[in-house]
N, C-alpha and C. Protein backbone atom coordinates (compact mmCIF):
# COMPACT_ATOMS: atom_id res chain seq x y z
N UNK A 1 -0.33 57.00 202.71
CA UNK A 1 -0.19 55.69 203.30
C UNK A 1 -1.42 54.89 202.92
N UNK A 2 -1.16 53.35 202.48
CA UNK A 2 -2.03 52.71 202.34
C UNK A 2 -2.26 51.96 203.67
N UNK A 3 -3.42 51.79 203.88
CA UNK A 3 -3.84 51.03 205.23
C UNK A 3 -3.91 51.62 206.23
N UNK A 4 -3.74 50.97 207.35
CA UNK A 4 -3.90 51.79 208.86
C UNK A 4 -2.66 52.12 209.35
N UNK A 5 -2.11 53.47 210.20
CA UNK A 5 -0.74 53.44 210.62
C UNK A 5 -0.85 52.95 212.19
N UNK A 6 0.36 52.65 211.97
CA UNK A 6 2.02 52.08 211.19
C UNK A 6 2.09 51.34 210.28
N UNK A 7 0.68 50.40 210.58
CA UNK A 7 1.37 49.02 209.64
C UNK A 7 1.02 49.34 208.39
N UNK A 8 0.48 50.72 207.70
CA UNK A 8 0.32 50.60 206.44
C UNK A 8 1.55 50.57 205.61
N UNK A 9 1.27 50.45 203.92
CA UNK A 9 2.36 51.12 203.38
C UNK A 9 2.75 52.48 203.46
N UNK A 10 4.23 53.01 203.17
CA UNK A 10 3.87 54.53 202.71
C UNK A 10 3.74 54.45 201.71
N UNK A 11 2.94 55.24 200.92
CA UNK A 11 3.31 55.80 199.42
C UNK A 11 4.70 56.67 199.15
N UNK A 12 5.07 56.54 198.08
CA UNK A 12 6.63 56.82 197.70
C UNK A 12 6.33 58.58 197.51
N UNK A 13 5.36 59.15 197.55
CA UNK A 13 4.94 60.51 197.58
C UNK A 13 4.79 60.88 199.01
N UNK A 14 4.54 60.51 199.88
CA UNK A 14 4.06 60.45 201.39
C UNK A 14 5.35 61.67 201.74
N UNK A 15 4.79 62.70 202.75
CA UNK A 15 6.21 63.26 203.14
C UNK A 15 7.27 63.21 203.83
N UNK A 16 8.13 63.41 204.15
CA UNK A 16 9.52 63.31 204.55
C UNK A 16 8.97 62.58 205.99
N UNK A 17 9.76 61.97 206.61
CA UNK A 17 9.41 61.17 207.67
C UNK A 17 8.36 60.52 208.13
N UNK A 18 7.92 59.99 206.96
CA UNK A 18 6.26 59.30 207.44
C UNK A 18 6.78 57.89 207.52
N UNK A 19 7.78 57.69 206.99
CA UNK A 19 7.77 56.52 206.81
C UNK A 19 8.98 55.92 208.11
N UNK A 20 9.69 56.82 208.37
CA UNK A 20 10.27 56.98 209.82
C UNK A 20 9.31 56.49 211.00
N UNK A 21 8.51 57.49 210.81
CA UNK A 21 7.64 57.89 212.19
C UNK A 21 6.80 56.39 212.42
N UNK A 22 6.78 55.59 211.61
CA UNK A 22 5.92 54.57 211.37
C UNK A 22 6.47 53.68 211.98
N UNK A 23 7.65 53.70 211.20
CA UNK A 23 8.74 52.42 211.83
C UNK A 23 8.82 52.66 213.47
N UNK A 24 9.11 54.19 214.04
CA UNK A 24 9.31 54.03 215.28
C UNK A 24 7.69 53.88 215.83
N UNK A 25 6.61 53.96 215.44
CA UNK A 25 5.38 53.69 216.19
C UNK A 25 4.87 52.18 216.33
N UNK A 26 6.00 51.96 215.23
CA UNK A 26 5.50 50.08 215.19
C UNK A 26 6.24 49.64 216.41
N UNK A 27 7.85 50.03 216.71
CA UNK A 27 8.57 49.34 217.41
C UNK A 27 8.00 49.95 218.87
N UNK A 28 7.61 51.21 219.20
CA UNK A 28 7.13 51.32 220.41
C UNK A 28 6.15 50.86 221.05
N UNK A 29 4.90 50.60 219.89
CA UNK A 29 3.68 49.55 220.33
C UNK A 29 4.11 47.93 220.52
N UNK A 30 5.57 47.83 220.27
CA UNK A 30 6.50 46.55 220.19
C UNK A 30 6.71 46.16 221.44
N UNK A 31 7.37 47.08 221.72
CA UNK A 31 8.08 47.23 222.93
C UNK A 31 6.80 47.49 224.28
N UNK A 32 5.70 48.49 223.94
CA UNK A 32 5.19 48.61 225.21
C UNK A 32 4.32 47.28 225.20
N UNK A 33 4.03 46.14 224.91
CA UNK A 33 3.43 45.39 224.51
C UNK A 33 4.31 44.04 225.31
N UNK A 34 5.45 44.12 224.64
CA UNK A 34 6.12 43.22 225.10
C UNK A 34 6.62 43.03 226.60
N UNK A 35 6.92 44.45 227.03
CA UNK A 35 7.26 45.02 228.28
C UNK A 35 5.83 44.79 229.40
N UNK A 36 4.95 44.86 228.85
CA UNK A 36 3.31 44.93 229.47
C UNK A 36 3.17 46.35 230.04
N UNK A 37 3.72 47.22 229.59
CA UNK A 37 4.03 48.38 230.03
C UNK A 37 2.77 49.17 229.71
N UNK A 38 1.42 49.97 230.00
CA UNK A 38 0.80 51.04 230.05
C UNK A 38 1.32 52.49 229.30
N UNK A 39 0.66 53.17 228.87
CA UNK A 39 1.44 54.32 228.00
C UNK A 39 1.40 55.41 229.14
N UNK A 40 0.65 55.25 230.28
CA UNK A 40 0.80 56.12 231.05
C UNK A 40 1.88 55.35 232.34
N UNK A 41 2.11 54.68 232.46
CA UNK A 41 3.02 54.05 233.21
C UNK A 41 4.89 54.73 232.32
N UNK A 42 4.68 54.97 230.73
CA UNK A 42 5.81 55.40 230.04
C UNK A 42 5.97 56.51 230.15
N UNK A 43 4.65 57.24 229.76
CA UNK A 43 4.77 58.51 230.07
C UNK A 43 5.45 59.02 231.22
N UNK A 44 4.81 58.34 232.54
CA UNK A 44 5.61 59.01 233.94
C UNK A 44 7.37 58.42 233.54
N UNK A 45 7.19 57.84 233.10
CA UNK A 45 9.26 57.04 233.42
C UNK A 45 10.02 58.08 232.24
N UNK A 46 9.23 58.39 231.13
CA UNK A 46 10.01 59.22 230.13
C UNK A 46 9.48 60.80 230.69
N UNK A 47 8.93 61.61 231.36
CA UNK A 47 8.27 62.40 231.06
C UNK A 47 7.90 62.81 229.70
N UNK A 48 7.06 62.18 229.07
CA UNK A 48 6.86 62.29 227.65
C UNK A 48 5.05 62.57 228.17
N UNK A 49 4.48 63.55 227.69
CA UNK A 49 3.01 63.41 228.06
C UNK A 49 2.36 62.42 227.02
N UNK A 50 0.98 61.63 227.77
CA UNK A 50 0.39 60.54 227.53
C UNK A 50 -0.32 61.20 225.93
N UNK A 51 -0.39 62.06 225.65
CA UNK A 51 -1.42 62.97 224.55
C UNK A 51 -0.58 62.74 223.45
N UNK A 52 1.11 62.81 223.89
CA UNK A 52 2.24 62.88 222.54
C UNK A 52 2.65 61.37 222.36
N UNK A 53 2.18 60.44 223.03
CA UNK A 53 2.59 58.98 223.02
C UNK A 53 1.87 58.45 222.38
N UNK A 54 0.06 59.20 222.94
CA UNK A 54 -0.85 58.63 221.58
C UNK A 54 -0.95 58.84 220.37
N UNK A 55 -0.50 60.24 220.52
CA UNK A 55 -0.41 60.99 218.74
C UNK A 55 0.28 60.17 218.24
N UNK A 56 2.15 59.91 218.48
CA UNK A 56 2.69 59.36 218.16
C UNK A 56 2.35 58.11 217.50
N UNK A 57 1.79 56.97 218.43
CA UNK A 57 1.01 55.69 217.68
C UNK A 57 0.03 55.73 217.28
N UNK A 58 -0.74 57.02 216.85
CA UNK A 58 -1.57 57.23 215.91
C UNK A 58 -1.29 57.74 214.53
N UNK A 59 -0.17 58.51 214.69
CA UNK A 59 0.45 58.95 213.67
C UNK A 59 0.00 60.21 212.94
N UNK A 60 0.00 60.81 214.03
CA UNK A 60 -0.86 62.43 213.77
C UNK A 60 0.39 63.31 214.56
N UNK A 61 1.50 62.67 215.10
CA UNK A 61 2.62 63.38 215.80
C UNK A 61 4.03 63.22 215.12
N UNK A 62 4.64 63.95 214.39
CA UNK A 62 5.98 63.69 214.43
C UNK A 62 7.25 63.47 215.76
N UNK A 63 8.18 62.89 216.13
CA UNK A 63 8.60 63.08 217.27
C UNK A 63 10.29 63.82 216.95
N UNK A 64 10.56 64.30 218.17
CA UNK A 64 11.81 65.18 217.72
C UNK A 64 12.77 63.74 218.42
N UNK A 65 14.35 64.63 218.25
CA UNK A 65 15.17 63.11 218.62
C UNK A 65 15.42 63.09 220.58
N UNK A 66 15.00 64.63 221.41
CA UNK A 66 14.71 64.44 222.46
C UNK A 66 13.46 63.69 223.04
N UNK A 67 12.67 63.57 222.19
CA UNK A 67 11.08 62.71 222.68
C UNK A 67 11.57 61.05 222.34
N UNK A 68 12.33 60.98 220.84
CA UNK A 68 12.87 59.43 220.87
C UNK A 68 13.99 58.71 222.39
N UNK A 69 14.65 59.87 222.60
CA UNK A 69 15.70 59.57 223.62
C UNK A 69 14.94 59.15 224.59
N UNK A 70 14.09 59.61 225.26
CA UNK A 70 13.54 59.68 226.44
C UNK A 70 12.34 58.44 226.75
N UNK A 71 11.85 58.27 225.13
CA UNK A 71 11.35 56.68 224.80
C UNK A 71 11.98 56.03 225.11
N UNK A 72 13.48 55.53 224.50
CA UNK A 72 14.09 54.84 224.36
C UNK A 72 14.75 54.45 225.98
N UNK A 73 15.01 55.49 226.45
CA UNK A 73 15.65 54.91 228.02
C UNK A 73 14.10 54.25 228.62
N UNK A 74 13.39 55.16 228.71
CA UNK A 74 12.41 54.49 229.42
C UNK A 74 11.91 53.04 228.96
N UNK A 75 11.85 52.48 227.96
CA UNK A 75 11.17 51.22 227.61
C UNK A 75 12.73 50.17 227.53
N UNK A 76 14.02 50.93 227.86
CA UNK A 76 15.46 50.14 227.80
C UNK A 76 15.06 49.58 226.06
N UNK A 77 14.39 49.72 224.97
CA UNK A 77 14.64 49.15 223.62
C UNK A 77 14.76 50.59 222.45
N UNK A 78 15.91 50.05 221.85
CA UNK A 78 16.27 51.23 220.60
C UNK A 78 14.47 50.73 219.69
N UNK A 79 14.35 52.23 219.32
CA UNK A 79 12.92 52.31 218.93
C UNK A 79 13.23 52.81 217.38
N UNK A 80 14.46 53.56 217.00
CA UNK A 80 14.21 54.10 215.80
C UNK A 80 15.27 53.20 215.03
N UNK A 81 15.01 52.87 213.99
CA UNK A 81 15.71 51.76 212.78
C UNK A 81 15.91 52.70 211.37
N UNK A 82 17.22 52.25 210.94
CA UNK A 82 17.04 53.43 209.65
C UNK A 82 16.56 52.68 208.64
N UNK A 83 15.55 53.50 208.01
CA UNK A 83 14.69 53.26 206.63
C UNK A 83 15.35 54.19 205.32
N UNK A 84 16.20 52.68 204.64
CA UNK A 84 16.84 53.30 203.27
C UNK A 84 15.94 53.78 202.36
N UNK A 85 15.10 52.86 202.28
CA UNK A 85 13.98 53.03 200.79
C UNK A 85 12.62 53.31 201.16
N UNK A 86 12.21 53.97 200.76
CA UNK A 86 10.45 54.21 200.96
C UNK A 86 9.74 53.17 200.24
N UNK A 87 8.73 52.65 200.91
CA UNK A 87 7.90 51.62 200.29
C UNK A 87 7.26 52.06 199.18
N UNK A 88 6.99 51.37 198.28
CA UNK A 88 5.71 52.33 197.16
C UNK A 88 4.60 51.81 197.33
């Protein structure tokens, strides 16, 4: 990845879901932002622990599709978008 994550590019070498994981870390810092929502205020509503919310928008965490679900109800916004093409 070029730049800082999320908002960097991926590189077209980058591995399998980096460029996923990005998209959903952009839309969740979207959403908790927009919401005025606290990551520990999400954490309690998703039981998602506050440690895997930061990884997550740091981008040192992959998330499985039970950790997206449990995002997703809690903040009420779809978080994951499908990414056809990898950036280069």
């Amino acid at each position: 990845m070029t730049g800082a994550f999320p908002d960097g590019r991926v590189k077209r070498a980058a591995p399998a879901g980096v460029a996923e994981t990005a998209a959903v870390a952009r839309n969740l810092r979207r959403a908790l932002d927009e919401l005025g929502m606290p990551i520990s205020t999400l954490a309690d509503a998703s039981g998602v622990d506050r440690s895997v919310i930061h990884d997550l928008l740091a981008g040192r965490k992959y998330l499985n599709t039970q950790t997206l679900a449990r995002l997703e109800r809690a903040t009420g916004r779809p978080l994951w978008e499908f990414i056809g093409a990898r950036q280069s």
